[in-house]
C-alpha atoms as a PDB file:
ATOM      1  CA  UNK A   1     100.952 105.709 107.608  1.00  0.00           C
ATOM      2  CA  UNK A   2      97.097 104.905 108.280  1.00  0.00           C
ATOM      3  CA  UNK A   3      95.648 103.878 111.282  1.00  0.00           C
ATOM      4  CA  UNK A   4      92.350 101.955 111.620  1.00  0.00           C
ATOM      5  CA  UNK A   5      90.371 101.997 115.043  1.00  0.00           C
ATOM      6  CA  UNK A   6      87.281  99.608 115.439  1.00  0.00           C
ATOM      7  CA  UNK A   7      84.985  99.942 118.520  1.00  0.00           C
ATOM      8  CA  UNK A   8      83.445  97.188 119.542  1.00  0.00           C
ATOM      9  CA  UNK A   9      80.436  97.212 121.770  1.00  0.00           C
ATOM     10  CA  UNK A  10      80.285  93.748 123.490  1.00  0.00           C
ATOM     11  CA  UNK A  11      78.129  93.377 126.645  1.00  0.00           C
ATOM     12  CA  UNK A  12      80.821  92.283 129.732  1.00  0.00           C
ATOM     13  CA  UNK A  13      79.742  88.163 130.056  1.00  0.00           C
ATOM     14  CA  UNK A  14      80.902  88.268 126.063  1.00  0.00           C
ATOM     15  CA  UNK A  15      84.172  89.454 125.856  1.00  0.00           C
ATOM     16  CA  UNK A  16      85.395  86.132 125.954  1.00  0.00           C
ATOM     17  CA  UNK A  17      84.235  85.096 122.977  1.00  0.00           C
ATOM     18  CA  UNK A  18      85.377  87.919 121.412  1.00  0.00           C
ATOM     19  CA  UNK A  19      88.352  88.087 122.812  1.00  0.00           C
ATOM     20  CA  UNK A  20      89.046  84.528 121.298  1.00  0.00           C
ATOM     21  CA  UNK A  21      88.018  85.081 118.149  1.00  0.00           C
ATOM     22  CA  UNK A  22      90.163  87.889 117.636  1.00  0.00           C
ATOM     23  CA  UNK A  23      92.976  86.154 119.485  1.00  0.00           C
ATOM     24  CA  UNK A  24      93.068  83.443 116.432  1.00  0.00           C
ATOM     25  CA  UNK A  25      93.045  86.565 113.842  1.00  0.00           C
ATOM     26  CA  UNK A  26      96.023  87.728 115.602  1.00  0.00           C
ATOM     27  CA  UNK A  27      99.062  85.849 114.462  1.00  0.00           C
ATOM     28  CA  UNK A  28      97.680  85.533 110.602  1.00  0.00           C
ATOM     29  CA  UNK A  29      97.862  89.404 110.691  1.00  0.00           C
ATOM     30  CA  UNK A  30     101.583  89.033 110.915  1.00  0.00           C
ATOM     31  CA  UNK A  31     101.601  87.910 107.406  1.00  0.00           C
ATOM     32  CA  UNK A  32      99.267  90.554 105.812  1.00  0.00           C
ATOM     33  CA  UNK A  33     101.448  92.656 103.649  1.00  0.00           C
ATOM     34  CA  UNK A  34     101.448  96.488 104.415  1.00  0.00           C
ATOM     35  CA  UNK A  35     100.010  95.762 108.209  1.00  0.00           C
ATOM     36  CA  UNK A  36     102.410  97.547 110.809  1.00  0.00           C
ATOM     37  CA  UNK A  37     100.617  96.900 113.986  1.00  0.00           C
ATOM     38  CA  UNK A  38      97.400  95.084 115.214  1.00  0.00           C
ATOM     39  CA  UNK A  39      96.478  95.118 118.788  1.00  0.00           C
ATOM     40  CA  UNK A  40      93.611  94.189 120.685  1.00  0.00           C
ATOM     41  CA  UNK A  41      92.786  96.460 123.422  1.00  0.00           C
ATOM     42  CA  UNK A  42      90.487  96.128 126.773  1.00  0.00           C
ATOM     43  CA  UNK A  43      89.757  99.156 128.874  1.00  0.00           C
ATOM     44  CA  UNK A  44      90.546  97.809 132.663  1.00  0.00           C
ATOM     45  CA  UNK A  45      86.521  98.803 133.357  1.00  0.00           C
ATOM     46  CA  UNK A  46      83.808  96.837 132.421  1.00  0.00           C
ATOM     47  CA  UNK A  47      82.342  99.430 130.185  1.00  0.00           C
ATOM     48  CA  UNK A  48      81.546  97.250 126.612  1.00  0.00           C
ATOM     49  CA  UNK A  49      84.118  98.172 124.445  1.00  0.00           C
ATOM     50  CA  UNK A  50      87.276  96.358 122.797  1.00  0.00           C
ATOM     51  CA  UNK A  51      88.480  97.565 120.455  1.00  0.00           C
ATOM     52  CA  UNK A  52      90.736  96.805 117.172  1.00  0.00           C
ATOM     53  CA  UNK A  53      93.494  99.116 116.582  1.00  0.00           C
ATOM     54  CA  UNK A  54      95.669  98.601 113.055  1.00  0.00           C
ATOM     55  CA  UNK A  55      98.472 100.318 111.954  1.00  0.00           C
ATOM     56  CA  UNK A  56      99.407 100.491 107.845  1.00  0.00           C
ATOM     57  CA  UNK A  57     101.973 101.192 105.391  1.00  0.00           C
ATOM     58  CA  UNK A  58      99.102 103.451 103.954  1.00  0.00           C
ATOM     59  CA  UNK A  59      95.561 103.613 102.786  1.00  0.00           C
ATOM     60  CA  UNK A  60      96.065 101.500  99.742  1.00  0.00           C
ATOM     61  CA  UNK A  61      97.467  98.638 102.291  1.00  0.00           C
ATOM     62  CA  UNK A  62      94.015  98.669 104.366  1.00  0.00           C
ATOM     63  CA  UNK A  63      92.179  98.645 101.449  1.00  0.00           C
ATOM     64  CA  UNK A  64      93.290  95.987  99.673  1.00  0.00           C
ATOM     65  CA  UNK A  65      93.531  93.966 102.632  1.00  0.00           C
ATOM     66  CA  UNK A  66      89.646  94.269 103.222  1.00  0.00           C
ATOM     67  CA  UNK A  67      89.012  93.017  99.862  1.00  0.00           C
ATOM     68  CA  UNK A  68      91.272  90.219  99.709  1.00  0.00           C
ATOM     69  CA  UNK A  69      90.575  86.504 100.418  1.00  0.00           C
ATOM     70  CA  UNK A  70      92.294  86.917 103.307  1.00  0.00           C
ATOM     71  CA  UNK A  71      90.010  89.283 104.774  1.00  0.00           C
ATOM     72  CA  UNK A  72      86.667  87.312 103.618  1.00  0.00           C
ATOM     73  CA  UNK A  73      88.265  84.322 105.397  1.00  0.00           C
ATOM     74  CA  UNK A  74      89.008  86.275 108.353  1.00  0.00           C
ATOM     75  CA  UNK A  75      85.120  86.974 108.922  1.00  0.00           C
ATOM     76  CA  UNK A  76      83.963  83.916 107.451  1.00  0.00           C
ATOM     77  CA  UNK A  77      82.660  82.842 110.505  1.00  0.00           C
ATOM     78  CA  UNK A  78      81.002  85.444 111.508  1.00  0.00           C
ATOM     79  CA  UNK A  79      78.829  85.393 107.909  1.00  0.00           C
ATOM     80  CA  UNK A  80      78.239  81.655 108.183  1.00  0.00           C
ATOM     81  CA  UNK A  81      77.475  81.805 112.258  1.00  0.00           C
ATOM     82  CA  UNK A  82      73.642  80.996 112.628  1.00  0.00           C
ATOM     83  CA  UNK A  83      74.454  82.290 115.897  1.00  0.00           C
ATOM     84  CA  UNK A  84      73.828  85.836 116.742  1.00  0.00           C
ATOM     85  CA  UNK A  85      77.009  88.144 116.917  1.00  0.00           C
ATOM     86  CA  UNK A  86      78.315  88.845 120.788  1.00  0.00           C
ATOM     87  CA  UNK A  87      79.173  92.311 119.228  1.00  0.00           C
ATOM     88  CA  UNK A  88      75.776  94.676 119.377  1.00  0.00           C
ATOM     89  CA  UNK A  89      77.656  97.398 116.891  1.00  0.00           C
ATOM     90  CA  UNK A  90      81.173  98.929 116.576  1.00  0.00           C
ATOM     91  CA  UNK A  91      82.328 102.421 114.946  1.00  0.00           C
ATOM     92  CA  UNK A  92      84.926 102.222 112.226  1.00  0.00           C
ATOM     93  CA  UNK A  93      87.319 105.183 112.527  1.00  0.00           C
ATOM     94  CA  UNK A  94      89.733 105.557 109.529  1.00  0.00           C
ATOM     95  CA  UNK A  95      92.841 108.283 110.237  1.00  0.00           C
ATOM     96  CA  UNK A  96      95.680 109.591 108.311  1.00  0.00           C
ATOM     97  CA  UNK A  97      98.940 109.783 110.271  1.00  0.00           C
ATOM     98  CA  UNK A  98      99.906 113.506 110.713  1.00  0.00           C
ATOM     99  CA  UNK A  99     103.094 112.958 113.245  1.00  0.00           C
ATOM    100  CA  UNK A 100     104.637 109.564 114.563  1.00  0.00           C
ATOM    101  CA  UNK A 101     107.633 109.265 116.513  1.00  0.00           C
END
């Protein structure tokens, strides 16, 4: 199993927006072979972060979902927005699962 963990930093009066873009990516995850899990997490305080937590079959799974069409489509928008990301930067952390129960 692989787990995925992206950190977004998105100023408070933005979360919104990012919350609803990610809320559309959602469901079409369902259908991405080798994708166990996504959530979309909020910390209670308003501290900047959200974060993007996937779980995969494996390593192989992840990786050829971020070079599918599927992925390109997913962030589409984002490439073709004239409009300046709500995100200021994120950390991508990439983990092999030791233990799971």
């Amino acid at each position: 199993m692989y787990v995925v963990m992206n950190e977004l930093k998105v100023p408070d009066e933005h979360k919104a927006v990012m919350k609803e873009r990610f809320g559309k990516s959602a469901e079409s995850m369902k259908n991405v072979e080798g994708c166990l899990e996504f959530l979309f997490l909020e910390q209670p305080s308003e501290n900047g972060k959200l974060i993007v937590f996937t779980k995969w079959e494996d390593e192989d799974a992840y990786q050829k979902w971020i070079h599918s069409d599927s992925f390109k489509n997913a962030h589409k928008e984002k490439r073709e927005s004239k409009e300046k990301s709500p995100a200021s930067g994120n950390e991508l952390s990439e983990f092999n699962v030791v233990y799971h129960t």
